[in-house]
N, C-alpha and C. Protein backbone atom coordinates (compact mmCIF):
# COMPACT_ATOMS: atom_id res chain seq x y z
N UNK A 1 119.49 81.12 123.87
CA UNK A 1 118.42 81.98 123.41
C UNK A 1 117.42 82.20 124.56
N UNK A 2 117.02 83.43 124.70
CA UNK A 2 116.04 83.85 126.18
C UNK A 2 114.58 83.26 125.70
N UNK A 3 113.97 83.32 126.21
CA UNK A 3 112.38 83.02 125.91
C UNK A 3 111.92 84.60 125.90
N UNK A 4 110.74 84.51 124.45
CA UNK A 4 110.45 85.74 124.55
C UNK A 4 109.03 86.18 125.40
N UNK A 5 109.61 87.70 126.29
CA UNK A 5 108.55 88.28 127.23
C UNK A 5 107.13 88.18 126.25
N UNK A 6 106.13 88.11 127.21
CA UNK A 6 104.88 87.91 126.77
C UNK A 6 104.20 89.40 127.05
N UNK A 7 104.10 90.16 126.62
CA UNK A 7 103.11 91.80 127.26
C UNK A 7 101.79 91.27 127.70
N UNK A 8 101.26 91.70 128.95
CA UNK A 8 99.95 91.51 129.84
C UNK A 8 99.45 92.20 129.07
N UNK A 9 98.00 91.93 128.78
CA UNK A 9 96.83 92.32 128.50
C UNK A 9 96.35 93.56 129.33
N UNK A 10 96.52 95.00 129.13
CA UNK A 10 96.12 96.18 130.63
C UNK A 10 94.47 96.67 130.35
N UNK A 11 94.12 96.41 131.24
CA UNK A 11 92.14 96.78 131.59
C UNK A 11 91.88 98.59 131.33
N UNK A 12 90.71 98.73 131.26
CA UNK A 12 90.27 100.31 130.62
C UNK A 12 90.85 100.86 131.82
N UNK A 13 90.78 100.51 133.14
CA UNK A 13 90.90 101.19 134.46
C UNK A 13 92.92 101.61 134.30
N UNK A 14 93.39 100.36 133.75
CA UNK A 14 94.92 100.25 134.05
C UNK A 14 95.70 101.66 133.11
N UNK A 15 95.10 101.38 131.88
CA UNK A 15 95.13 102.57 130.81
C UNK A 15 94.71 103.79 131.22
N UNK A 16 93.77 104.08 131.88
CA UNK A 16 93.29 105.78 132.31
C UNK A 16 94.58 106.13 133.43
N UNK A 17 94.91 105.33 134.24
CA UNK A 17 95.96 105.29 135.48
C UNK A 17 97.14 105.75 134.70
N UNK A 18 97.82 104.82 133.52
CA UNK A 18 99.10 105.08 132.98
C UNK A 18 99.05 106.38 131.85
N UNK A 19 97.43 106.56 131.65
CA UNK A 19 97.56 107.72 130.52
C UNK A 19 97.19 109.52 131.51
N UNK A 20 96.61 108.91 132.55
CA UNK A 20 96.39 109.75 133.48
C UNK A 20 95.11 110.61 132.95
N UNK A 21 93.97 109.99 132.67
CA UNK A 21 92.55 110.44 131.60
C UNK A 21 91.94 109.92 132.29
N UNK A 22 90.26 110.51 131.57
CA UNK A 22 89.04 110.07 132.04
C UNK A 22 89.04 108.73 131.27
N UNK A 23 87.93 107.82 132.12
CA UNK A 23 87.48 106.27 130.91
C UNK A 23 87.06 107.46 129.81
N UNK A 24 85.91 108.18 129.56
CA UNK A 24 85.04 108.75 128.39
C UNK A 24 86.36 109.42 127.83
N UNK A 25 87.33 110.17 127.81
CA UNK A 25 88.49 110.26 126.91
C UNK A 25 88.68 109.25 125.79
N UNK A 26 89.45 107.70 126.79
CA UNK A 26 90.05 106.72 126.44
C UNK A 26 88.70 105.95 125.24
N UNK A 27 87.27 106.10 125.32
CA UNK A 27 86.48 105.56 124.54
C UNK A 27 85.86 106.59 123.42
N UNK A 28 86.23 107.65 124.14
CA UNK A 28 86.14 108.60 122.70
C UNK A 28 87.29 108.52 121.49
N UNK A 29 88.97 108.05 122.26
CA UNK A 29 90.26 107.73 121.22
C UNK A 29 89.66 106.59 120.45
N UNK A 30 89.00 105.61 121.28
CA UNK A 30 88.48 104.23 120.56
C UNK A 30 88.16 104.26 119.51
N UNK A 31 86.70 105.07 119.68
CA UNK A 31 85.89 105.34 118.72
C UNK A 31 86.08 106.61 117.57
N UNK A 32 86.96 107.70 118.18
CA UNK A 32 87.14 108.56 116.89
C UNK A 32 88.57 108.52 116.14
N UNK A 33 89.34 108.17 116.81
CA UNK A 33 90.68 108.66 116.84
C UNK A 33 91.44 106.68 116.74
N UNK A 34 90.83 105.59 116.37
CA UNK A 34 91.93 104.37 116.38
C UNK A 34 92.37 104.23 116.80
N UNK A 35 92.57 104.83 118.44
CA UNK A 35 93.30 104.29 119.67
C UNK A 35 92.79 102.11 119.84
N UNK A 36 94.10 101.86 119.74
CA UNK A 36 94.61 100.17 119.74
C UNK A 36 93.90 99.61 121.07
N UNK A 37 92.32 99.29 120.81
CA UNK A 37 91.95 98.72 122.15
C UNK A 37 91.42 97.67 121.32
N UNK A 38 91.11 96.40 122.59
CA UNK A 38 90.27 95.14 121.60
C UNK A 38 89.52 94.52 122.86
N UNK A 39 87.99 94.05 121.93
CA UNK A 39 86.75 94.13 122.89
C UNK A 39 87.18 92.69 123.20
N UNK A 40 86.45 92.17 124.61
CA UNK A 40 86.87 91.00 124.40
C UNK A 40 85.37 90.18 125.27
N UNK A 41 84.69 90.24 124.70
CA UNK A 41 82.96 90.00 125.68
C UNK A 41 82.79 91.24 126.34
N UNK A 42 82.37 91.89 127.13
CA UNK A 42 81.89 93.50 127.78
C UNK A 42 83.12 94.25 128.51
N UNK A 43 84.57 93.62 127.77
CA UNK A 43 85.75 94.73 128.73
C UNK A 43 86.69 94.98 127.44
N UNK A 44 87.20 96.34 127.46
CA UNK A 44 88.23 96.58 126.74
C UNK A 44 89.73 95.96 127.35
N UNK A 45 90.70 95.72 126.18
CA UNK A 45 91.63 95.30 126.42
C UNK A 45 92.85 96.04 126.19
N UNK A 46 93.90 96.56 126.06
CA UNK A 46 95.17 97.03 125.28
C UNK A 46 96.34 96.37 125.83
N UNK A 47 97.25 96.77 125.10
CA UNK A 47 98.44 96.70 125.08
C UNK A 47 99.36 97.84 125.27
N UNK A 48 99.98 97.95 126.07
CA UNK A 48 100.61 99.28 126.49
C UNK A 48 101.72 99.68 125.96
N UNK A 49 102.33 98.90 124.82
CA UNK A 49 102.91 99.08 123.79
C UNK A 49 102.56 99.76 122.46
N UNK A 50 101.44 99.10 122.34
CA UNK A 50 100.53 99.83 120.93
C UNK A 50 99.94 101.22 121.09
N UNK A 51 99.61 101.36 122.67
CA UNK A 51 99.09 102.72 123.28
C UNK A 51 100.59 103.56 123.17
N UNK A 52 101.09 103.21 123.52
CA UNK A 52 102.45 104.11 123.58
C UNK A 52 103.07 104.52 122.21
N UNK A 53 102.55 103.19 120.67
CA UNK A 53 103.29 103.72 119.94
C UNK A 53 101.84 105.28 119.32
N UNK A 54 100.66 104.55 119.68
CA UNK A 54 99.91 105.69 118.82
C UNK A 54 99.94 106.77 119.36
N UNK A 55 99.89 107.07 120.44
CA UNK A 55 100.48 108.21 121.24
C UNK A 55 101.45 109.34 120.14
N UNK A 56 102.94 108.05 120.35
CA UNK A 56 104.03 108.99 119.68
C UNK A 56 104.04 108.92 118.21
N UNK A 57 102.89 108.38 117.57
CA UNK A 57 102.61 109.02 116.21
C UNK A 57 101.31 110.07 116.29
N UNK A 58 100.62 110.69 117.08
CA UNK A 58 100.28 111.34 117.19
C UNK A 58 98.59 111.60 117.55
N UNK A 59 98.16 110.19 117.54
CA UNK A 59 97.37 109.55 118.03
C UNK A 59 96.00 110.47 118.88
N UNK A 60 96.54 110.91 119.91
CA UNK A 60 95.81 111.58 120.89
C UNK A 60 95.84 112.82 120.81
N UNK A 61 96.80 113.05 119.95
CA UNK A 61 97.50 114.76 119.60
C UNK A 61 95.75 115.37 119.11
N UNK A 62 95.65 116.85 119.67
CA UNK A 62 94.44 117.75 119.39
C UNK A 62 94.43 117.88 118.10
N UNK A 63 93.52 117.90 117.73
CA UNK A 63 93.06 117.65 115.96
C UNK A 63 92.20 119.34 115.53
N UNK A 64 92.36 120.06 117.16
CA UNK A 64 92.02 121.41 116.03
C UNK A 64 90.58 121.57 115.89
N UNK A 65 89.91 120.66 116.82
CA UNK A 65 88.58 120.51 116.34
C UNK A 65 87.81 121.57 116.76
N UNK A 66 88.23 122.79 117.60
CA UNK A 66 87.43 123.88 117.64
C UNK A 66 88.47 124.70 116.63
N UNK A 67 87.32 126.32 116.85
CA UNK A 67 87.66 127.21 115.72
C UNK A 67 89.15 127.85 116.19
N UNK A 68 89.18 127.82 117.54
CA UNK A 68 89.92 129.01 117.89
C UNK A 68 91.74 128.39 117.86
N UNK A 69 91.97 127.26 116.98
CA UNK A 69 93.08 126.79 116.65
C UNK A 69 94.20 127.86 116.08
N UNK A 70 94.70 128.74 116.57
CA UNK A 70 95.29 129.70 115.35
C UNK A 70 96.74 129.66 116.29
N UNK A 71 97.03 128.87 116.98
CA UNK A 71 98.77 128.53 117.83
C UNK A 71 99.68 128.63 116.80
């Protein structure tokens, strides 16, 4: 039986790099949108697994929030 991989903990900086965003994006998903971050004393934390799954449920997907949505 293998030992199971442990996933690193990735920093706000590591997440803007792999999502290719501003920090103020990534803390606007935080705060409006339930993007999977966790505070941990004054630094955000994620998992680049949980980012990846909210992503492909739709997570970050445009919500339409101006008028001119008519695609």
């Amino acid at each position: 039986m293998e030992p199971a991989t442990i996933e690193k903990w990735s920093t706000l900086k590591e997440v803007q790099e792999y999502l290719g965003v501003g920090r103020e994006s990534i803390l606007q998903w935080i705060a409006k949108r339930g993007m999977p971050a966790y505070k941990v004393g004054r630094l955000w934390k994620f998992k680049l697994s949980e980012v990846d799954e909210w992503i492909r449920s739709g997570g970050a997907a445009d919500r339409g929030d101006d008028e001119n949505n008519d695609a």
